[in-house]
C-alpha atoms as a PDB file:
ATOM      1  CA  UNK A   1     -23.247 -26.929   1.242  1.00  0.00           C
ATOM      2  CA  UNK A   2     -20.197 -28.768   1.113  1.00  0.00           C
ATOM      3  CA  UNK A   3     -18.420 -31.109  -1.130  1.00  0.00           C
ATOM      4  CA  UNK A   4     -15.726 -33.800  -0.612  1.00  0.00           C
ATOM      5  CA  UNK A   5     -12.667 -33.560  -2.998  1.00  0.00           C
ATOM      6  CA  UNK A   6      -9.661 -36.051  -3.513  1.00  0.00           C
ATOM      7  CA  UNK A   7      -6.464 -34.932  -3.651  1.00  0.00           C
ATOM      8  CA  UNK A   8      -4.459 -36.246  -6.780  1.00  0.00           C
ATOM      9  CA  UNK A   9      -1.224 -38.437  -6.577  1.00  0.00           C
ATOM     10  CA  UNK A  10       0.684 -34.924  -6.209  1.00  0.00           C
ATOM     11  CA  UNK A  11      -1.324 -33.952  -3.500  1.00  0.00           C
ATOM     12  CA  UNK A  12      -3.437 -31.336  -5.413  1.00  0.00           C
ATOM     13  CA  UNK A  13      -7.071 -30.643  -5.518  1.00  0.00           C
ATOM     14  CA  UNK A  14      -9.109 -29.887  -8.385  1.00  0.00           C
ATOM     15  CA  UNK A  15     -12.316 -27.497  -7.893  1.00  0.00           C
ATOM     16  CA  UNK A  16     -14.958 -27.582 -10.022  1.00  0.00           C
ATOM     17  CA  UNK A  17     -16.502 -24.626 -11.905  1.00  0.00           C
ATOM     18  CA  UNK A  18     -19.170 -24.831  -9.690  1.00  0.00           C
ATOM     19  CA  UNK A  19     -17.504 -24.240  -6.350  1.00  0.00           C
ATOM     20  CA  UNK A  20     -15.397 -20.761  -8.133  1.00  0.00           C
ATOM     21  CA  UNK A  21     -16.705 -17.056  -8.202  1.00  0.00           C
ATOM     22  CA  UNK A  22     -17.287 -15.991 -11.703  1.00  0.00           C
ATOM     23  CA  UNK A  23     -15.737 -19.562 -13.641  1.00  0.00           C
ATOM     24  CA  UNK A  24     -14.156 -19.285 -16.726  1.00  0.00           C
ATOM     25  CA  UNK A  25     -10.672 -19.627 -18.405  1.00  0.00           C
ATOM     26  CA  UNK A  26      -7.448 -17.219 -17.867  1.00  0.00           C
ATOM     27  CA  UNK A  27      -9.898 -16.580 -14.495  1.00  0.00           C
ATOM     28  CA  UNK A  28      -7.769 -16.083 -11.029  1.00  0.00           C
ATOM     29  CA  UNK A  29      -8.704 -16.518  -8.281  1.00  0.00           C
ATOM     30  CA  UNK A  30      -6.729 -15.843  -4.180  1.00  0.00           C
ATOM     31  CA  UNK A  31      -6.528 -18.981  -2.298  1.00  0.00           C
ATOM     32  CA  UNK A  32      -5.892 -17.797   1.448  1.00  0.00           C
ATOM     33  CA  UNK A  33      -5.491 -20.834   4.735  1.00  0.00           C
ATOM     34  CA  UNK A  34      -7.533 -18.939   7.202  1.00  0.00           C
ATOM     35  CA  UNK A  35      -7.867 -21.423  10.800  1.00  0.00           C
ATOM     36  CA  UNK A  36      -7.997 -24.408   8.659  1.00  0.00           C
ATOM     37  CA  UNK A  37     -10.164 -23.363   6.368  1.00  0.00           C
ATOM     38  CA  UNK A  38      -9.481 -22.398   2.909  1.00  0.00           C
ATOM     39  CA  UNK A  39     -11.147 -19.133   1.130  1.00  0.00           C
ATOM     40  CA  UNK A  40     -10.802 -19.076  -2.404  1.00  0.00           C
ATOM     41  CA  UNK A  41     -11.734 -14.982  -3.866  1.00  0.00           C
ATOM     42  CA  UNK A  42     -11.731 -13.858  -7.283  1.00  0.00           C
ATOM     43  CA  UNK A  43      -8.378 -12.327  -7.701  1.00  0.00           C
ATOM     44  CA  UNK A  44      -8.245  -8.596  -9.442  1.00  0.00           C
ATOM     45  CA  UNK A  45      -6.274  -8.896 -12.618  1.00  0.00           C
ATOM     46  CA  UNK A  46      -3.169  -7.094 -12.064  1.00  0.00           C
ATOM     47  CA  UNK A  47      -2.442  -3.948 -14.611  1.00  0.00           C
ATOM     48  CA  UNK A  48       0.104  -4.793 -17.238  1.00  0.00           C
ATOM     49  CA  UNK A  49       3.259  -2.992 -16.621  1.00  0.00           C
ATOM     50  CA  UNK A  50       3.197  -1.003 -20.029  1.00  0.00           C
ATOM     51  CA  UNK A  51      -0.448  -0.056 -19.489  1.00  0.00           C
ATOM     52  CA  UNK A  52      -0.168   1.480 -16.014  1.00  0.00           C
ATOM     53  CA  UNK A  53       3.432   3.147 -17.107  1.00  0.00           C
ATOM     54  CA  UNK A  54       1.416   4.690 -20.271  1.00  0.00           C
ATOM     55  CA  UNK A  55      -1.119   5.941 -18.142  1.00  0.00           C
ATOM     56  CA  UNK A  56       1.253   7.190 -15.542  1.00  0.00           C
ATOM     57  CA  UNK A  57       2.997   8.907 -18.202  1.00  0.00           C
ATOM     58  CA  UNK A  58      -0.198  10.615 -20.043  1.00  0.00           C
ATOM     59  CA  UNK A  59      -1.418  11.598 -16.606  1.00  0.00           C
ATOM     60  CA  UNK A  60       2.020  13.659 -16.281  1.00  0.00           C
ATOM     61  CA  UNK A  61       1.433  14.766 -19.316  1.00  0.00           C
ATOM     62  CA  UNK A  62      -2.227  16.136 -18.815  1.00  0.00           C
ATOM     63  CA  UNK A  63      -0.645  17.733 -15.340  1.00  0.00           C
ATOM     64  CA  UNK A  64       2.176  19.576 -17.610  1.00  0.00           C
ATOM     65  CA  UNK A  65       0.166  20.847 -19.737  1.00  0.00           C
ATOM     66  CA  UNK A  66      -1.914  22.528 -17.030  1.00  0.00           C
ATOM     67  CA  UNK A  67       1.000  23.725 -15.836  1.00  0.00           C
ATOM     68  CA  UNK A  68       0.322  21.787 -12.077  1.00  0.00           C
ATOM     69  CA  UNK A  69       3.870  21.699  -9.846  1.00  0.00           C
ATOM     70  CA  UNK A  70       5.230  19.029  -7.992  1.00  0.00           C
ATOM     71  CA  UNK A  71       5.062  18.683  -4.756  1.00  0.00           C
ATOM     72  CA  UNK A  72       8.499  20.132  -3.594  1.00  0.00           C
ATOM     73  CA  UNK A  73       7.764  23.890  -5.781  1.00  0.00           C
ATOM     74  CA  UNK A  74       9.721  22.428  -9.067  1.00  0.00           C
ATOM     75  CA  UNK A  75       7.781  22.630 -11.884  1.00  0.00           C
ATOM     76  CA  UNK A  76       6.491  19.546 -13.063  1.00  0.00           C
ATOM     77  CA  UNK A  77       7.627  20.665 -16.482  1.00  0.00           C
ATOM     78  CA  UNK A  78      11.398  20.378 -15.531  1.00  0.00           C
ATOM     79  CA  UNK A  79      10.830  17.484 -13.709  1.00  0.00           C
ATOM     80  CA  UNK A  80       9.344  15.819 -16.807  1.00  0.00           C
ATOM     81  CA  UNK A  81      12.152  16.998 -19.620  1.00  0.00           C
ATOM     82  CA  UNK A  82      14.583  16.031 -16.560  1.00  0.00           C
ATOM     83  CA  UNK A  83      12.453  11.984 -16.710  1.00  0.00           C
ATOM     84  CA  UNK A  84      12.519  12.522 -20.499  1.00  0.00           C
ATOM     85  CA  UNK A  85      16.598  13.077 -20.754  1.00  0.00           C
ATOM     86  CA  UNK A  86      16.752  10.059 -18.878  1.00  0.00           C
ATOM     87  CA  UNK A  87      15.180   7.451 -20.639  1.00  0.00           C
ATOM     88  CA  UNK A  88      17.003   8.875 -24.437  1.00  0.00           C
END
């Protein structure tokens, strides 16, 4: 199936709901130019940086108190009070 668009006076097209993966608002979506074609993809929402830093930071904290090591042989308790003297 295809369907004919018309670019605006800026030179944009406008897709209809129809024609996306999964439509809907605050939806995105990877447009890609592949041998003159274009492939539109629903786009994986990207973490938000304080989410993935929280988790980050309770998985260290779940390692610690297992008492896991880093990889070089320091425990990853140092390394976290040395993070934690850091950031105060």
């Amino acid at each position: 199936m295809s369907t004919i668009l018309e670019a605006d006076a800026t030179g944009t097209l406008h897709l209809p709901p129809s024609l996306l993966p999964h439509p809907g608002p605050g939806r995105r979506y990877r447009v890609a130019a592949e041998g003159g074609q274009v492939i539109v993809d629903e786009a994986v929402p990207p973490l938000p940086e304080a989410a993935s830093r929280e988790a980050w930071l309770k998985d260290l904290e779940r390692r610690r108190a297992r008492g896991a090591t880093g990889t070089t042989g320091t425990p990853l308790r140092e390394i976290l009070d040395d993070m934690r003297g850091e950031r105060g």
